[in-house]
PDB file of N, CA and C in Angstrom:
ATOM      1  N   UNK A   1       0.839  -1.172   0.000  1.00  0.00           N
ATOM      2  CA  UNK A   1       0.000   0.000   0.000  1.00  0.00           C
ATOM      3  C   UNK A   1       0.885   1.235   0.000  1.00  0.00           C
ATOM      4  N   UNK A   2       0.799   1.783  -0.746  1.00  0.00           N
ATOM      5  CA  UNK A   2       1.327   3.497  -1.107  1.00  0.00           C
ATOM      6  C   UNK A   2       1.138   4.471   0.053  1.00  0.00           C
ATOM      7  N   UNK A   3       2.031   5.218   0.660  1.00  0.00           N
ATOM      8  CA  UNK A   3       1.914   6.174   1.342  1.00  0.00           C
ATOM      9  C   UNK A   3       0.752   7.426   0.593  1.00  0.00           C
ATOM     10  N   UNK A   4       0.089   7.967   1.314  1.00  0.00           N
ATOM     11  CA  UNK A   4      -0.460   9.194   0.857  1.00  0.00           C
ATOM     12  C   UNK A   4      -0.194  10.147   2.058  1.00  0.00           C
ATOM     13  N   UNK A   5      -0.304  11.433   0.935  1.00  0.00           N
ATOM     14  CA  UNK A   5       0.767  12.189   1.133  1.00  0.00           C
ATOM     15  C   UNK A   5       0.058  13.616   0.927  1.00  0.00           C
ATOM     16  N   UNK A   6      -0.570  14.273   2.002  1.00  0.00           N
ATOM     17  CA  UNK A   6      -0.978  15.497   2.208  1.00  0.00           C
ATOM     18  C   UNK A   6      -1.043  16.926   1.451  1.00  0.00           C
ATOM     19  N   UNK A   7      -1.082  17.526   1.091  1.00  0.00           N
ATOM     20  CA  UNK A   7      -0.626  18.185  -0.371  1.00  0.00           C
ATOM     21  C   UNK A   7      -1.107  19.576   0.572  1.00  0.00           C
ATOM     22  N   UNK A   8       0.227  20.909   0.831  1.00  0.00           N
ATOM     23  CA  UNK A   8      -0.298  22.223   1.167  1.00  0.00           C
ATOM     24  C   UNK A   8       0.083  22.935   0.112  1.00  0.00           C
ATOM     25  N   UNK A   9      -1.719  23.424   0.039  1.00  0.00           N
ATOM     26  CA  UNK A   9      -1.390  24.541  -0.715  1.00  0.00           C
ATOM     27  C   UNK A   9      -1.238  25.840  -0.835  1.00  0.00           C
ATOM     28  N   UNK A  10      -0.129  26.819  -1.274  1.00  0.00           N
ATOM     29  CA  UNK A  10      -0.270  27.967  -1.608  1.00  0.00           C
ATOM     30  C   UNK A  10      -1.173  28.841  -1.676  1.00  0.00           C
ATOM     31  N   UNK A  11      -1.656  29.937  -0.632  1.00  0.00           N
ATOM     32  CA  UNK A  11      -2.214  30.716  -0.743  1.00  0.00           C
ATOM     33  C   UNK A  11      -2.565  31.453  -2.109  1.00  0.00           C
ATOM     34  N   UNK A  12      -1.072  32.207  -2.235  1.00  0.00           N
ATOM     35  CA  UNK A  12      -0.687  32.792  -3.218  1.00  0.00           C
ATOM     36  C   UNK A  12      -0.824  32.004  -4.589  1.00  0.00           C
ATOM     37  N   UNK A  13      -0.156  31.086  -4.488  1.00  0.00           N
ATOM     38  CA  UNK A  13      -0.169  30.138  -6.006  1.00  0.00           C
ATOM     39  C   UNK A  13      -1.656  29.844  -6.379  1.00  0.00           C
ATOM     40  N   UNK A  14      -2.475  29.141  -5.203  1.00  0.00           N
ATOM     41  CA  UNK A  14      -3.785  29.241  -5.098  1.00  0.00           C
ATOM     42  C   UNK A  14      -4.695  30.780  -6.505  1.00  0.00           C
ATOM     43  N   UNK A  15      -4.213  31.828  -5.783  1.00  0.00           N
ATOM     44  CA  UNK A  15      -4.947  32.620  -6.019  1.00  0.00           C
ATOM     45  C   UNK A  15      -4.376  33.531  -7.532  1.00  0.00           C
ATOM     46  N   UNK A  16      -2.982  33.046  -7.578  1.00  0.00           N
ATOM     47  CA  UNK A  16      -2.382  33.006  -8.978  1.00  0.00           C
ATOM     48  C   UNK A  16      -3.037  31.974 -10.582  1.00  0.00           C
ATOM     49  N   UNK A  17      -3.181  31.098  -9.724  1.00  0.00           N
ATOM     50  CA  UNK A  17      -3.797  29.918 -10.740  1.00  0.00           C
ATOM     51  C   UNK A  17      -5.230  30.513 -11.155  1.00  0.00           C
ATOM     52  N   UNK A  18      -5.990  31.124 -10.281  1.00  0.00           N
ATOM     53  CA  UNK A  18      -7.412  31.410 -10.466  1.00  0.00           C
ATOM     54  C   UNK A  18      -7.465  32.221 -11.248  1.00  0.00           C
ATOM     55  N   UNK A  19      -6.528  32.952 -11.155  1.00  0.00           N
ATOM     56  CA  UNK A  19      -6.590  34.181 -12.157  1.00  0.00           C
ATOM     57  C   UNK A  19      -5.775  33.774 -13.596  1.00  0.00           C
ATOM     58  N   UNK A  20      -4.709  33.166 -13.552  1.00  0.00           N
ATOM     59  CA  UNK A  20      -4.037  32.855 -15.141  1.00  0.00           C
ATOM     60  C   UNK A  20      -5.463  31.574 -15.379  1.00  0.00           C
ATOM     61  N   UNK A  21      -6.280  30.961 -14.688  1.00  0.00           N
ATOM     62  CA  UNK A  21      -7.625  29.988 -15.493  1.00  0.00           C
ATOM     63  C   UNK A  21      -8.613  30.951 -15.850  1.00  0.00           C
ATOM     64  N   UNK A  22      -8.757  32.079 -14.979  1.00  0.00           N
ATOM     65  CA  UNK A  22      -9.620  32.911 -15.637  1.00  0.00           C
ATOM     66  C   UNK A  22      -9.757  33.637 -16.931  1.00  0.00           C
ATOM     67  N   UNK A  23      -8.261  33.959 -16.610  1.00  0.00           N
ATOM     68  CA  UNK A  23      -7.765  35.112 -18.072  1.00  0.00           C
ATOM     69  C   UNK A  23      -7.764  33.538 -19.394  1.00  0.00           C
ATOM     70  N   UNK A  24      -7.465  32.346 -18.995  1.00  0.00           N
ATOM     71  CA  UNK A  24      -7.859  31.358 -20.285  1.00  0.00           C
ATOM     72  C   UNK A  24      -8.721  31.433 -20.246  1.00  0.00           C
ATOM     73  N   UNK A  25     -10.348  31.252 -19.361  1.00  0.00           N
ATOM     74  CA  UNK A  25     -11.927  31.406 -19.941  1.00  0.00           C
ATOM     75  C   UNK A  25     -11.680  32.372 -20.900  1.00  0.00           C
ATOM     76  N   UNK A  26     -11.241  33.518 -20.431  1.00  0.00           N
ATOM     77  CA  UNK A  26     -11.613  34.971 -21.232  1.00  0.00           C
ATOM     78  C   UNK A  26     -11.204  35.043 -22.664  1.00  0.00           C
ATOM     79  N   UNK A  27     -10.219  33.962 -22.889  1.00  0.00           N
ATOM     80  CA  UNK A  27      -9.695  34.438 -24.175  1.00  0.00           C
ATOM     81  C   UNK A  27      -9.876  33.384 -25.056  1.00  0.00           C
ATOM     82  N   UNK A  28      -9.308  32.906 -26.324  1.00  0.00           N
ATOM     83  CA  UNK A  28     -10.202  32.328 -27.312  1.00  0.00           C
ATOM     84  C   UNK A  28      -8.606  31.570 -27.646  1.00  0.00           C
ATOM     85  N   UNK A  29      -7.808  31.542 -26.973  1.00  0.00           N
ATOM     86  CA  UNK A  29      -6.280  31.024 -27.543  1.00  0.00           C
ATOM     87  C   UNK A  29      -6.606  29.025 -26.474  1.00  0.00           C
ATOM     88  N   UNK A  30      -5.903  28.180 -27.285  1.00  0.00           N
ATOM     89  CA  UNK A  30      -5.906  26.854 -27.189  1.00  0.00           C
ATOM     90  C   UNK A  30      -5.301  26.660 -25.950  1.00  0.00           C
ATOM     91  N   UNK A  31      -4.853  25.490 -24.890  1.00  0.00           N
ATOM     92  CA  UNK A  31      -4.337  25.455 -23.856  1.00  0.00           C
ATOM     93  C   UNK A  31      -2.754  25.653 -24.596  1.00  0.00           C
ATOM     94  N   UNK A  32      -2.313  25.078 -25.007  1.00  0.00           N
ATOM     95  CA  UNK A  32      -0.715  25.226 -25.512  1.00  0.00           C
ATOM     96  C   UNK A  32      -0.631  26.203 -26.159  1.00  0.00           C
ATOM     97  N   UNK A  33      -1.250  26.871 -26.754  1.00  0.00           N
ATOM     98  CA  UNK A  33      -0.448  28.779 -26.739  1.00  0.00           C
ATOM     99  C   UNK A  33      -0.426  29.462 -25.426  1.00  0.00           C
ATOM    100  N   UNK A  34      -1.679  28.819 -24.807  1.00  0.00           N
ATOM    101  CA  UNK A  34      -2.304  30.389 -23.442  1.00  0.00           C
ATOM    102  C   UNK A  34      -0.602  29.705 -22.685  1.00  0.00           C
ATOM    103  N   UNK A  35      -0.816  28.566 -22.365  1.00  0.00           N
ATOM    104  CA  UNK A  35       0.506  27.706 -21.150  1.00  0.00           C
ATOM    105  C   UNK A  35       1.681  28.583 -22.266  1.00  0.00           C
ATOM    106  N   UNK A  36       2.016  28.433 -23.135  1.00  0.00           N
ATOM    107  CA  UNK A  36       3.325  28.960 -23.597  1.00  0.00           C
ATOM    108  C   UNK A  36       3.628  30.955 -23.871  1.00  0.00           C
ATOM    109  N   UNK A  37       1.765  31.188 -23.873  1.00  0.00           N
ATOM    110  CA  UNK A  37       2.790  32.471 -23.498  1.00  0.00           C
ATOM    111  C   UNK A  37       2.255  33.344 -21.958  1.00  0.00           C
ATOM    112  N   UNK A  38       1.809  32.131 -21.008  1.00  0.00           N
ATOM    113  CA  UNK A  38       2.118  32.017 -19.861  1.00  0.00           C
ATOM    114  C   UNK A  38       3.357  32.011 -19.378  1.00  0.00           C
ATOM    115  N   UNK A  39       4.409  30.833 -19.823  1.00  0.00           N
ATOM    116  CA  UNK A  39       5.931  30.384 -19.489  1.00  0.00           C
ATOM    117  C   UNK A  39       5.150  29.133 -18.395  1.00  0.00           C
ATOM    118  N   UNK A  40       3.825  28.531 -18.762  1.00  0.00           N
ATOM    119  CA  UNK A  40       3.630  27.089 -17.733  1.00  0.00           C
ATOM    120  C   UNK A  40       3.571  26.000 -18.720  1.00  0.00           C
ATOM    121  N   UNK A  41       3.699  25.063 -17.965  1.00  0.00           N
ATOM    122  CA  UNK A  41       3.692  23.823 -18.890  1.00  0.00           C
ATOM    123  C   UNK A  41       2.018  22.946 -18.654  1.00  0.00           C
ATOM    124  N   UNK A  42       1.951  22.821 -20.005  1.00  0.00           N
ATOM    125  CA  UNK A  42       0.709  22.458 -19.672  1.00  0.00           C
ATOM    126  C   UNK A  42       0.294  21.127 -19.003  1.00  0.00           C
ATOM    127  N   UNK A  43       1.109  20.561 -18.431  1.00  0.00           N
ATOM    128  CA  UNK A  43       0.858  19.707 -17.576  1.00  0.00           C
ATOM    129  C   UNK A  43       0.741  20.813 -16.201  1.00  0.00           C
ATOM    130  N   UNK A  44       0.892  21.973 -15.985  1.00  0.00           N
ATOM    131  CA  UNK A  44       1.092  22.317 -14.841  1.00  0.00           C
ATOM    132  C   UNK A  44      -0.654  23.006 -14.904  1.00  0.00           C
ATOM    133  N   UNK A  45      -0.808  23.459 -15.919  1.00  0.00           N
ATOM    134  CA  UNK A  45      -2.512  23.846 -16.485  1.00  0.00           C
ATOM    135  C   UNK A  45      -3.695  22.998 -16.279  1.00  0.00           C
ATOM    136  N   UNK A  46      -3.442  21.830 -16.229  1.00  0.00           N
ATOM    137  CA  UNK A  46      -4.196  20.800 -16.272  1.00  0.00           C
ATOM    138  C   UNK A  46      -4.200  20.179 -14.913  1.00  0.00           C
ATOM    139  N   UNK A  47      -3.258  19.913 -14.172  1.00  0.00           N
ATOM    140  CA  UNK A  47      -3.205  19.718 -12.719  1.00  0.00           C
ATOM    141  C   UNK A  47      -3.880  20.683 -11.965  1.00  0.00           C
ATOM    142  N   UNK A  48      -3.617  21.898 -11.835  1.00  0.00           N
ATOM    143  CA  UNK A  48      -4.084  23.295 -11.095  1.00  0.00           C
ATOM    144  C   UNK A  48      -5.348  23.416 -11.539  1.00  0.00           C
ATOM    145  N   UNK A  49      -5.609  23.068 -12.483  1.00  0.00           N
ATOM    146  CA  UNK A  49      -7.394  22.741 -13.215  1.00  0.00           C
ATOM    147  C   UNK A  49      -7.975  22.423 -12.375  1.00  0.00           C
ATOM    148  N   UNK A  50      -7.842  21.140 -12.624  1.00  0.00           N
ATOM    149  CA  UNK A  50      -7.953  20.220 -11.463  1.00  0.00           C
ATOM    150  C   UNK A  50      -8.241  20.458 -10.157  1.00  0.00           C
ATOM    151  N   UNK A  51      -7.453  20.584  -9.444  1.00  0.00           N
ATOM    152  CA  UNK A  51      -7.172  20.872  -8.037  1.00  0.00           C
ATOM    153  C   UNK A  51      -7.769  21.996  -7.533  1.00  0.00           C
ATOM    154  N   UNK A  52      -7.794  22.802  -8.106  1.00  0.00           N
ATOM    155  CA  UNK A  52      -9.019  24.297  -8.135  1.00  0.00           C
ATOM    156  C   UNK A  52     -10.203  23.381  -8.484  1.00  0.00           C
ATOM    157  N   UNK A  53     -10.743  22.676  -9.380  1.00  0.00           N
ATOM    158  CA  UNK A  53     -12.020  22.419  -8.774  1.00  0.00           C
ATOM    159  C   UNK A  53     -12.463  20.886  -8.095  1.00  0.00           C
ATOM    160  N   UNK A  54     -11.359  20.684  -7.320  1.00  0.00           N
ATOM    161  CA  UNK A  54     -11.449  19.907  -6.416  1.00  0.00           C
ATOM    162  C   UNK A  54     -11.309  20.846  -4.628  1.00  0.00           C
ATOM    163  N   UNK A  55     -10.798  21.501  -4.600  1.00  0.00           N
ATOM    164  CA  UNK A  55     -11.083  22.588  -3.773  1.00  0.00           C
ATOM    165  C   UNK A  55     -12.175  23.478  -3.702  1.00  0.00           C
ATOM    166  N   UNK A  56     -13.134  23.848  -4.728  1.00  0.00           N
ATOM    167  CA  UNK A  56     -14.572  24.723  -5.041  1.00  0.00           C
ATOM    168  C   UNK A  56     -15.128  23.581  -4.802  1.00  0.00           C
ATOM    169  N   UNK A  57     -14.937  22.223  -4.969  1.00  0.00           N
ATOM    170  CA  UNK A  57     -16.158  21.389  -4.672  1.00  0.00           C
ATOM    171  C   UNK A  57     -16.153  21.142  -3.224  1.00  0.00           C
ATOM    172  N   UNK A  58     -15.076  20.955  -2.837  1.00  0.00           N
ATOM    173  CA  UNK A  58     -14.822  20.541  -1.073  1.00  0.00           C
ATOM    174  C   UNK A  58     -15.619  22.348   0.174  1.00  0.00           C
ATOM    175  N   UNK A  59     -15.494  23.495  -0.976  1.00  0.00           N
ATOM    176  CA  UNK A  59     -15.263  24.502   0.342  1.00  0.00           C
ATOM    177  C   UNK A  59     -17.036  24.270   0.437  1.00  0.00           C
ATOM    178  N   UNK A  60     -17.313  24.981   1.460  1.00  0.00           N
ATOM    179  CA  UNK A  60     -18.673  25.053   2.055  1.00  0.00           C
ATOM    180  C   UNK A  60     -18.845  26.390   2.219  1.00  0.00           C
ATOM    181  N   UNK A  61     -19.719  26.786   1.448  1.00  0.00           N
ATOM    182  CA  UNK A  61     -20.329  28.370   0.896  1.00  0.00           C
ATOM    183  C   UNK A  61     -20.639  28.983   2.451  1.00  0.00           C
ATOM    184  N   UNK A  62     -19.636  30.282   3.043  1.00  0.00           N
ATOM    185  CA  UNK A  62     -20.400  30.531   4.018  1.00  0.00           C
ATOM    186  C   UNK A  62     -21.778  31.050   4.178  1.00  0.00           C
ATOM    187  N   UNK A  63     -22.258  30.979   5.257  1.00  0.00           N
ATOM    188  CA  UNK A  63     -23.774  31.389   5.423  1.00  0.00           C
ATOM    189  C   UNK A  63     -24.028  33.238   5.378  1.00  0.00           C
ATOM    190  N   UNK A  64     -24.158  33.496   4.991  1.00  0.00           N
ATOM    191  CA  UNK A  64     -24.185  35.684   5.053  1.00  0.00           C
ATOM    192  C   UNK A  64     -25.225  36.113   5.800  1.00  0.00           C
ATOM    193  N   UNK A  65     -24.759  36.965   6.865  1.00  0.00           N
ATOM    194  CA  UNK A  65     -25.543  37.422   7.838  1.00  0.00           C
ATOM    195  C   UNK A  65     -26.404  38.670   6.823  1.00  0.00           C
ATOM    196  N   UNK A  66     -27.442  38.697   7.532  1.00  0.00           N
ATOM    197  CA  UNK A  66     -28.144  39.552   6.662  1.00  0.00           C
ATOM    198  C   UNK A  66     -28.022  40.974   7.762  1.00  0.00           C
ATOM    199  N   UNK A  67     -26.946  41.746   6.524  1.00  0.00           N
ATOM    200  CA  UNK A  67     -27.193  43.224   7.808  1.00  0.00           C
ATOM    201  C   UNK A  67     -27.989  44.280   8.109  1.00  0.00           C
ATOM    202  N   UNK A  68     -27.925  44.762   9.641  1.00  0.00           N
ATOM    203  CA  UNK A  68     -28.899  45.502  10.094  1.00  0.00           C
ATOM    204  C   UNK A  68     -29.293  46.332   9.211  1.00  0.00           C
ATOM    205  N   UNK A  69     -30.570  46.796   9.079  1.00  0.00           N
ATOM    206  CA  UNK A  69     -31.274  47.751   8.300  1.00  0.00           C
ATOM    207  C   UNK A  69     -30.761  47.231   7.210  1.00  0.00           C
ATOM    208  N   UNK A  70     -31.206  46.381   6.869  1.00  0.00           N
ATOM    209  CA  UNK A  70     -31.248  45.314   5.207  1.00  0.00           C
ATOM    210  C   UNK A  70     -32.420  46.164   4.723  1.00  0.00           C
ATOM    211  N   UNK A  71     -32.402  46.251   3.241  1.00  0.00           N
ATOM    212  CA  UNK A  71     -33.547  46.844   2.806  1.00  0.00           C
ATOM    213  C   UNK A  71     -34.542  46.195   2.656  1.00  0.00           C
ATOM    214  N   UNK A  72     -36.148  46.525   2.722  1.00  0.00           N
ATOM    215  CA  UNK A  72     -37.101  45.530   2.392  1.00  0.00           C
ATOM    216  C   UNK A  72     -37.607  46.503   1.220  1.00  0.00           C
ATOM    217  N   UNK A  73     -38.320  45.640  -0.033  1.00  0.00           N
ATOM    218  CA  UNK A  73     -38.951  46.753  -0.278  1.00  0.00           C
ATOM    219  C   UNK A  73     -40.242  45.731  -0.385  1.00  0.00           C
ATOM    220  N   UNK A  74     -41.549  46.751  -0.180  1.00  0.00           N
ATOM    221  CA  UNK A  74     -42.769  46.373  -0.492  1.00  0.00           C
ATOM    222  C   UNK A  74     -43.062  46.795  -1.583  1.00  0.00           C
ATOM    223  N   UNK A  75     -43.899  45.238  -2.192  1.00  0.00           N
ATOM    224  CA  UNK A  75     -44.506  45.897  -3.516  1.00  0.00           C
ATOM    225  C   UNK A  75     -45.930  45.897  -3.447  1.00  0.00           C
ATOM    226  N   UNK A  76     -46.299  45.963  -1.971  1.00  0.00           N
ATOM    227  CA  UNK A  76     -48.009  46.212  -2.098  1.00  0.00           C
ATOM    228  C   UNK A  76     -48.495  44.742  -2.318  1.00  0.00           C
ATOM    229  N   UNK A  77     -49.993  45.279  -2.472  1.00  0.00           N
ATOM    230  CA  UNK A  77     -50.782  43.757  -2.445  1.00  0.00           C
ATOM    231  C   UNK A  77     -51.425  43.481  -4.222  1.00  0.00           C
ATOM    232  N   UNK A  78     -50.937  42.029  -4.445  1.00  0.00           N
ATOM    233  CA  UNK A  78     -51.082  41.842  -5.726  1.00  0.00           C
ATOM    234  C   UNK A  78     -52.462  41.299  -5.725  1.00  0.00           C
ATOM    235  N   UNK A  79     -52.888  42.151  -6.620  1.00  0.00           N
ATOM    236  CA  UNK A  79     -54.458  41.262  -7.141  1.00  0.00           C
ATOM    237  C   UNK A  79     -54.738  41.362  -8.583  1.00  0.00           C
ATOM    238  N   UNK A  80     -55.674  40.791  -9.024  1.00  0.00           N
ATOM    239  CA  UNK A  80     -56.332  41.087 -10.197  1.00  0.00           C
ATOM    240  C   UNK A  80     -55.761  39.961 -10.994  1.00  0.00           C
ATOM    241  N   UNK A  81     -55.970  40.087 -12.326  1.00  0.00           N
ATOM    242  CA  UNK A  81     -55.777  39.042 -13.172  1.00  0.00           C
ATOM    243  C   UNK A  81     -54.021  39.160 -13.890  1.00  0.00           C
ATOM    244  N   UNK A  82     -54.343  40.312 -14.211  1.00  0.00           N
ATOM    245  CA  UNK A  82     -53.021  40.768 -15.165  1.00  0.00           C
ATOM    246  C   UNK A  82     -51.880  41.020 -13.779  1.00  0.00           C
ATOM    247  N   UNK A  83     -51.977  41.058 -12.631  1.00  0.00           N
ATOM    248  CA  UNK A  83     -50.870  40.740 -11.973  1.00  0.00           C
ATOM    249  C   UNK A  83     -50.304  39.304 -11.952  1.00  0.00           C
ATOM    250  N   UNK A  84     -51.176  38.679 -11.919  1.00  0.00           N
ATOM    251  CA  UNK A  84     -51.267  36.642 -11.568  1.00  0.00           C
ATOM    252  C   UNK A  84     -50.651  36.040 -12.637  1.00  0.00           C
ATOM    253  N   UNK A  85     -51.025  36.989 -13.717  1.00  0.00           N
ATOM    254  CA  UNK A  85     -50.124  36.652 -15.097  1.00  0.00           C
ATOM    255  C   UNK A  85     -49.044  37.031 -15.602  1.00  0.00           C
ATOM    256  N   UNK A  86     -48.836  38.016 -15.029  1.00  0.00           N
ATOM    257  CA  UNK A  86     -47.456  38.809 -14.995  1.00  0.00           C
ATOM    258  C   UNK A  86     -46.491  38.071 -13.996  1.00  0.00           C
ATOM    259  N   UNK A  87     -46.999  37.533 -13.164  1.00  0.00           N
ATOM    260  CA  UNK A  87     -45.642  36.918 -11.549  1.00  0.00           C
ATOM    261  C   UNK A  87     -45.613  35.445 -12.356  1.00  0.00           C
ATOM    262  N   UNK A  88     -46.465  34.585 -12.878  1.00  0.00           N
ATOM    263  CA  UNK A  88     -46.287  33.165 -13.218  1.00  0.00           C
ATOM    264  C   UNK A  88     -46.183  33.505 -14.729  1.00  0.00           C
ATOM    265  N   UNK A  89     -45.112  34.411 -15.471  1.00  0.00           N
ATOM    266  CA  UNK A  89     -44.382  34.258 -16.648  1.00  0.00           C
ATOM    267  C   UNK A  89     -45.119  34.779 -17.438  1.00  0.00           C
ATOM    268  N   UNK A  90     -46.849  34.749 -17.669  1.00  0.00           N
ATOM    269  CA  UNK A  90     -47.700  35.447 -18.614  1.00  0.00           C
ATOM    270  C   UNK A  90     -48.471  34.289 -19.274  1.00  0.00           C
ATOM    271  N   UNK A  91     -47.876  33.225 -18.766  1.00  0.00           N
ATOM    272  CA  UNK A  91     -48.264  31.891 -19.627  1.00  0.00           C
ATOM    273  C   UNK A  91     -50.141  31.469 -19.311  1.00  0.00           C
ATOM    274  N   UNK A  92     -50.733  31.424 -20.029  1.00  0.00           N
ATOM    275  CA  UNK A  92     -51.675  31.074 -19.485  1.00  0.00           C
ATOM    276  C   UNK A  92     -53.112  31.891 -19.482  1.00  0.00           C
ATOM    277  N   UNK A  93     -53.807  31.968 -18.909  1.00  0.00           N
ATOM    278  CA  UNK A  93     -54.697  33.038 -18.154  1.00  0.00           C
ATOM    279  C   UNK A  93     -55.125  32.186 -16.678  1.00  0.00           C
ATOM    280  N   UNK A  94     -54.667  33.778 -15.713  1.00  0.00           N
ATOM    281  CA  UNK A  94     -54.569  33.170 -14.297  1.00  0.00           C
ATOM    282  C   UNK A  94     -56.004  34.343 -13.954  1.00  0.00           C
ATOM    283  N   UNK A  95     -56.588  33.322 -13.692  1.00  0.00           N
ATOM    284  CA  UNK A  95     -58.033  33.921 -11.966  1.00  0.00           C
ATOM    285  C   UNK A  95     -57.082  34.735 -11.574  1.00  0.00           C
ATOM    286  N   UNK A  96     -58.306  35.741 -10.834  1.00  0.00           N
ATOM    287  CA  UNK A  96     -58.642  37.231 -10.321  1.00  0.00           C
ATOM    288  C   UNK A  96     -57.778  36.126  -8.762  1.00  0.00           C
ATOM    289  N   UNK A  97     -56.428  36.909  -8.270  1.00  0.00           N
ATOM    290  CA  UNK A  97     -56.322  36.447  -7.444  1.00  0.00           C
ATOM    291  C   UNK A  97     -54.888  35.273  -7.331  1.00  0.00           C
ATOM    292  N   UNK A  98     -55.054  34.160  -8.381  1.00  0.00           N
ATOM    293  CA  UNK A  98     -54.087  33.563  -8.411  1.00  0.00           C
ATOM    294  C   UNK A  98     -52.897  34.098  -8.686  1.00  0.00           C
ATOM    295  N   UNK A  99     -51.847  33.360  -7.971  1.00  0.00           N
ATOM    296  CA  UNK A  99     -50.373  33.934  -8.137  1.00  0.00           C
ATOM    297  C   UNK A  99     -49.230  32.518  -8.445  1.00  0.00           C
ATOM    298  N   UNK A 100     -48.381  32.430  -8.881  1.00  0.00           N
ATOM    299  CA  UNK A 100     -47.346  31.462  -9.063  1.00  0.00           C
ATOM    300  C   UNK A 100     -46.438  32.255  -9.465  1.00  0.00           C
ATOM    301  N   UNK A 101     -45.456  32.369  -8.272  1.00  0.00           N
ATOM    302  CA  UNK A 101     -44.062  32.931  -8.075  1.00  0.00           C
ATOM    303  C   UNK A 101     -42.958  31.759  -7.846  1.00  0.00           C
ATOM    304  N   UNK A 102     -41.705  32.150  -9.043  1.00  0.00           N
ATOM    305  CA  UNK A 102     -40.625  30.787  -8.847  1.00  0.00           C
ATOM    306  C   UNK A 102     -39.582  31.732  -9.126  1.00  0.00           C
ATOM    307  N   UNK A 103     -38.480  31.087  -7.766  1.00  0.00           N
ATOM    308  CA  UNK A 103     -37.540  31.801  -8.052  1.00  0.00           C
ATOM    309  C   UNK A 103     -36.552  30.984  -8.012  1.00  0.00           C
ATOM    310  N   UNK A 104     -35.549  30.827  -8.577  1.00  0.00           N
ATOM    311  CA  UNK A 104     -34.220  30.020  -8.748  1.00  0.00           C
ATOM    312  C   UNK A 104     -33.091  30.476  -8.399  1.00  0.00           C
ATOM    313  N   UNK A 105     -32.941  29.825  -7.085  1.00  0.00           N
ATOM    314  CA  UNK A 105     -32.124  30.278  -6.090  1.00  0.00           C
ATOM    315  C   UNK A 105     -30.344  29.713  -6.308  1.00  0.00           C
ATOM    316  N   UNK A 106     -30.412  28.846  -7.570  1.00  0.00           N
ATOM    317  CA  UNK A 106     -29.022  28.690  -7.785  1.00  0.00           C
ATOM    318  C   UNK A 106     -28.299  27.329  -7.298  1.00  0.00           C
ATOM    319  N   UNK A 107     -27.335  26.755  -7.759  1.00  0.00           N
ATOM    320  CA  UNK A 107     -27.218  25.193  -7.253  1.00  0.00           C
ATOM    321  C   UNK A 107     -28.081  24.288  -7.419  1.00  0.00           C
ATOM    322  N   UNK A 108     -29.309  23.933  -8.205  1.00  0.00           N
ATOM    323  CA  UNK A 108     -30.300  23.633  -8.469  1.00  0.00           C
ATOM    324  C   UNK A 108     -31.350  23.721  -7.442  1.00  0.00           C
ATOM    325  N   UNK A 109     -31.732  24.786  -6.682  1.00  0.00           N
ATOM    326  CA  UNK A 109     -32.245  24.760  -5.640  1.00  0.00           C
ATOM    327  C   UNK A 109     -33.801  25.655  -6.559  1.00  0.00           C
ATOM    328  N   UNK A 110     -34.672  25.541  -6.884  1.00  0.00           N
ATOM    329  CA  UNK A 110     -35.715  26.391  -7.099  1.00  0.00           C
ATOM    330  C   UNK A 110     -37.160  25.917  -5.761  1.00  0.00           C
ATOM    331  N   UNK A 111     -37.342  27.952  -5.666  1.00  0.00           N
ATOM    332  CA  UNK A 111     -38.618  28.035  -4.644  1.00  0.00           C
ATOM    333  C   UNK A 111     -39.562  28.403  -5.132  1.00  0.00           C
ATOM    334  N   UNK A 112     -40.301  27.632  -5.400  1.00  0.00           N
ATOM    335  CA  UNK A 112     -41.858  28.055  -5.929  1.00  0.00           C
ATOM    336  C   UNK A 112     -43.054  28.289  -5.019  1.00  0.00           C
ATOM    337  N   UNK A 113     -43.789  29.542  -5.334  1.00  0.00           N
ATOM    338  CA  UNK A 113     -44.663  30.087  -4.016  1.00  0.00           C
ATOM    339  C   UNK A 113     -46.048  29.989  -5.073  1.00  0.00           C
ATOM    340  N   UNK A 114     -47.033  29.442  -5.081  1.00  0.00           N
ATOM    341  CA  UNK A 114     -48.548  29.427  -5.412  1.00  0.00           C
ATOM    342  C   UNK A 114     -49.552  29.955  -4.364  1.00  0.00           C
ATOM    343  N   UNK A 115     -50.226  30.695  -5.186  1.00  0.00           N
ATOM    344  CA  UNK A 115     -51.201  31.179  -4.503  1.00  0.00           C
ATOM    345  C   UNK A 115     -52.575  30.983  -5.398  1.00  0.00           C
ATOM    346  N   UNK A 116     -54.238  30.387  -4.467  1.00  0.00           N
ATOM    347  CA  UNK A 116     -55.060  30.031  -5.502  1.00  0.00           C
ATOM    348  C   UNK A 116     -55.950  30.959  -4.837  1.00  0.00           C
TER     349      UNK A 116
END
């Protein structure tokens, strides 16, 4: 059985890599030009790939305090027809009253609110 073997990583290098993978999203050049007129080898492109999103999958999104005097805004009380159809996309014709609100909260998480 093989030793395994702990791996620390670089703050800095960390936060170097994120940015030379970013500036490759951004641009339209192949991995072996962006790595060569980087000065990395693209084995070093492809590892740090890697490992950056093996690290985004491991971190745990902190929770955000919601701060004092957060804004609310009210939008009043919805009624009528052409509101009910306006909040659930327009699709349809919605009753004096009905509402279907969906919001997609991201990570595949969607909240859907009905009202009859």
């Amino acid at each position: 059985m093989g030793k395994r073997v702990a791996v620390v990583v670089d703050g800095q290098a960390v936060a170097a890599w994120r940015s030379r993978l970013a500036r490759y999203a951004a641009g339209t050049q192949n991995v072996a030009a962006f790595c060569h007129g980087e000065a990395v080898s693209t084995w070093s492109f492809y590892k740090w790939r890697t490992r950056l999103r093996g690290l985004d999958a491991r971190a745990v999104p902190a929770r955000q305090a919601v701060p004092k005097g957060a804004p609310f805004i009210d939008l009043g009380t919805v009624t009528g027809p052409v509101a009910g159809m306006a909040a659930s996309g327009g699709a349809g014709t919605a009753a004096p009253g009905n509402l279907a609100v969906r919001l997609d909260l991201g990570g595949g998480l969607v909240l859907t609110i009905v009202r009859h």
